[in-house]
Protein backbone atom coordinates (compact mmCIF):
# COMPACT_ATOMS: atom_id res chain seq x y z
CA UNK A 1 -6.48 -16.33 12.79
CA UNK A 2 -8.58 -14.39 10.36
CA UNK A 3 -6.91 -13.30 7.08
CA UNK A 4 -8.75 -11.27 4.17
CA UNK A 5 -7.25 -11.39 0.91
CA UNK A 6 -7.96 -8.55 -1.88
CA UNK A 7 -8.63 -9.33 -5.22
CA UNK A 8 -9.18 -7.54 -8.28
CA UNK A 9 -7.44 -4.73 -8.56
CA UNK A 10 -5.53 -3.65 -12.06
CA UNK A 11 -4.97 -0.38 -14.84
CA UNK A 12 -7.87 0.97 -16.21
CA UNK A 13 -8.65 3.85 -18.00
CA UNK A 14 -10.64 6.97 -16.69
CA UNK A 15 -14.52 6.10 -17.01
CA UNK A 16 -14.32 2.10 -16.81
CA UNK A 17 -15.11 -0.04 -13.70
CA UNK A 18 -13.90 -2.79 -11.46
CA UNK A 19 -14.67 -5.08 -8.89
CA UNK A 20 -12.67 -5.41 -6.04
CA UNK A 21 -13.15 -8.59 -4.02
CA UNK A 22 -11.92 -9.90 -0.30
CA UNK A 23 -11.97 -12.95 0.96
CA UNK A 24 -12.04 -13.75 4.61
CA UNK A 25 -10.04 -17.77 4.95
CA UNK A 26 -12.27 -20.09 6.69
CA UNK A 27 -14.30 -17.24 7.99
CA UNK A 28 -17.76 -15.76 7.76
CA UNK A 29 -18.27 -12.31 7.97
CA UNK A 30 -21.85 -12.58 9.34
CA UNK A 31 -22.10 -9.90 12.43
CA UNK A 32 -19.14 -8.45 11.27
CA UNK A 33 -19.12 -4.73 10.48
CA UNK A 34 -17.05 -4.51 7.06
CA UNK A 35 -14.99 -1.32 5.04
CA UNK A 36 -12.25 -0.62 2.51
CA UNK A 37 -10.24 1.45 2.69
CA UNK A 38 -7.25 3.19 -0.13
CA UNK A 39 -3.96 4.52 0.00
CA UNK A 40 -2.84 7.13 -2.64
CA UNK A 41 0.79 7.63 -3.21
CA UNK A 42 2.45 9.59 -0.64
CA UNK A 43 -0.79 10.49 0.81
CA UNK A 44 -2.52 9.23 4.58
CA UNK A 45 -4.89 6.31 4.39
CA UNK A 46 -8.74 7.29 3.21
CA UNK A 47 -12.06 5.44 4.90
CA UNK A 48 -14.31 5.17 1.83
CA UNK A 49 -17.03 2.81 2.64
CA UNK A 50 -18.39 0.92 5.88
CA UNK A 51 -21.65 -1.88 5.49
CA UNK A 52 -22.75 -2.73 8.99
CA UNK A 53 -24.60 -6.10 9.77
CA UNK A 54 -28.28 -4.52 9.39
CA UNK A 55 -27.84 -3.45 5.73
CA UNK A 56 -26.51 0.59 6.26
CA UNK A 57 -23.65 1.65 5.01
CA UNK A 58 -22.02 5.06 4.71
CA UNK A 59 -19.27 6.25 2.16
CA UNK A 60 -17.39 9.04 1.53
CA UNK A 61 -18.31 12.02 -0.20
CA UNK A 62 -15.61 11.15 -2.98
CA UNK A 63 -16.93 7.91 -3.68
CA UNK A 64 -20.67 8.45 -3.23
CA UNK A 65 -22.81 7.12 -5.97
CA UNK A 66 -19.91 5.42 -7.96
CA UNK A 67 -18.61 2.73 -5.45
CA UNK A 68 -21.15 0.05 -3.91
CA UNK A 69 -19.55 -2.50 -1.40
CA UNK A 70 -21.70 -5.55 -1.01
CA UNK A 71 -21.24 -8.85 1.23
CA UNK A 72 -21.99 -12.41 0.43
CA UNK A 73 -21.69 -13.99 4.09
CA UNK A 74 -21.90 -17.73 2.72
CA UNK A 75 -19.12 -16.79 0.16
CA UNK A 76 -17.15 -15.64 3.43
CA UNK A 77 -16.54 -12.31 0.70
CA UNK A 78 -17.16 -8.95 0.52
CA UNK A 79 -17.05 -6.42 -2.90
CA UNK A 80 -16.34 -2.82 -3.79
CA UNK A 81 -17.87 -2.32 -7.03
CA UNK A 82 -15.54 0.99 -8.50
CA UNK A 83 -17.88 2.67 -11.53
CA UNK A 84 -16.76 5.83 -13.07
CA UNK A 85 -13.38 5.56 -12.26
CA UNK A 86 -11.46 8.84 -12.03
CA UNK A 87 -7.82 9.51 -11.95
CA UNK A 88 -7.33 10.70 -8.35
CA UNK A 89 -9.04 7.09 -7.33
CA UNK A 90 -5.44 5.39 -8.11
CA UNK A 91 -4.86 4.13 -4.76
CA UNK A 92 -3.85 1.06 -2.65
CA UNK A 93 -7.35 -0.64 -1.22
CA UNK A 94 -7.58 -2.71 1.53
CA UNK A 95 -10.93 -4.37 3.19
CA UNK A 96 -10.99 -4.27 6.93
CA UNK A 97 -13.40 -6.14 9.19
CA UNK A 98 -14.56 -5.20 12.41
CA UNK A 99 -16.11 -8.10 15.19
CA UNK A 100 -16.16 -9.18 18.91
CA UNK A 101 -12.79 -10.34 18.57
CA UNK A 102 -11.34 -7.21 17.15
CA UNK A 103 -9.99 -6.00 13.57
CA UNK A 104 -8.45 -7.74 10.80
CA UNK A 105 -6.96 -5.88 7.85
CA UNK A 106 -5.79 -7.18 4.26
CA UNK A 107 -2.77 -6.51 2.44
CA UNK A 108 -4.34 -4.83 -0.09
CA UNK A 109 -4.92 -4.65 -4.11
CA UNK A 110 -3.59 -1.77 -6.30
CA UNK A 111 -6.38 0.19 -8.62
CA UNK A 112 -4.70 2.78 -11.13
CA UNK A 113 -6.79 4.62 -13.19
CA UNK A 114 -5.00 6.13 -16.42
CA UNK A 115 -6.54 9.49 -17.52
């Protein structure tokens, strides 16, 4: 069974960046259509970012221009690269991938961004 593990989360302050890392176990993520997605505080889950096999992706309007997510199929890993990090990003974000055998979510990595 598939699991993805999050990495990389942690406090920073308004401005700064991170790099938020997941790591599928003894899997490759070739074919595989890959997102992330965050959870605010008492708010409903938020899509921000999908990278489908050919190269496209597609983010939100909120993110656009500040996150990147990347994949490095023979790392079995995919990135979300968070620059300009604002307040109201302080969320719960989780990678999610997407294949012929169905959908596999991680657990998740907390980002907090201090103001």
């Amino acid at each position: 069974q598939v699991q993805l593990v999050e990495s990389g989360g942690g406090l920073v302050q308004s401005g700064e960046s991170l790099k938020l890392s997941c790591v599928g176990s003894e899997y490759s993520f070739t074919g595989d259509i890959i997102s992330w997605h965050r959870q605010a505080p008492e708010k409903a889950r938020e899509w921000i970012a999908t990278l489908w096999p050919g190269g496209a992706t597609m983010y939100t309007p909120s993110v656009k221009g500040r996150f990147t997510l990347s994949r490095d199929d023979a790392k079995n890993t995919m990135y979300l690269q968070l620059d300009s990090l604002k307040s109201e990003d302080t969320a719960v974000y989780s990678c999610q991938r997407t294949g012929d055998d169905g959908t596999t979510w991680g657990k998740g990595t907390q980002v907090t961004v201090s103001s």
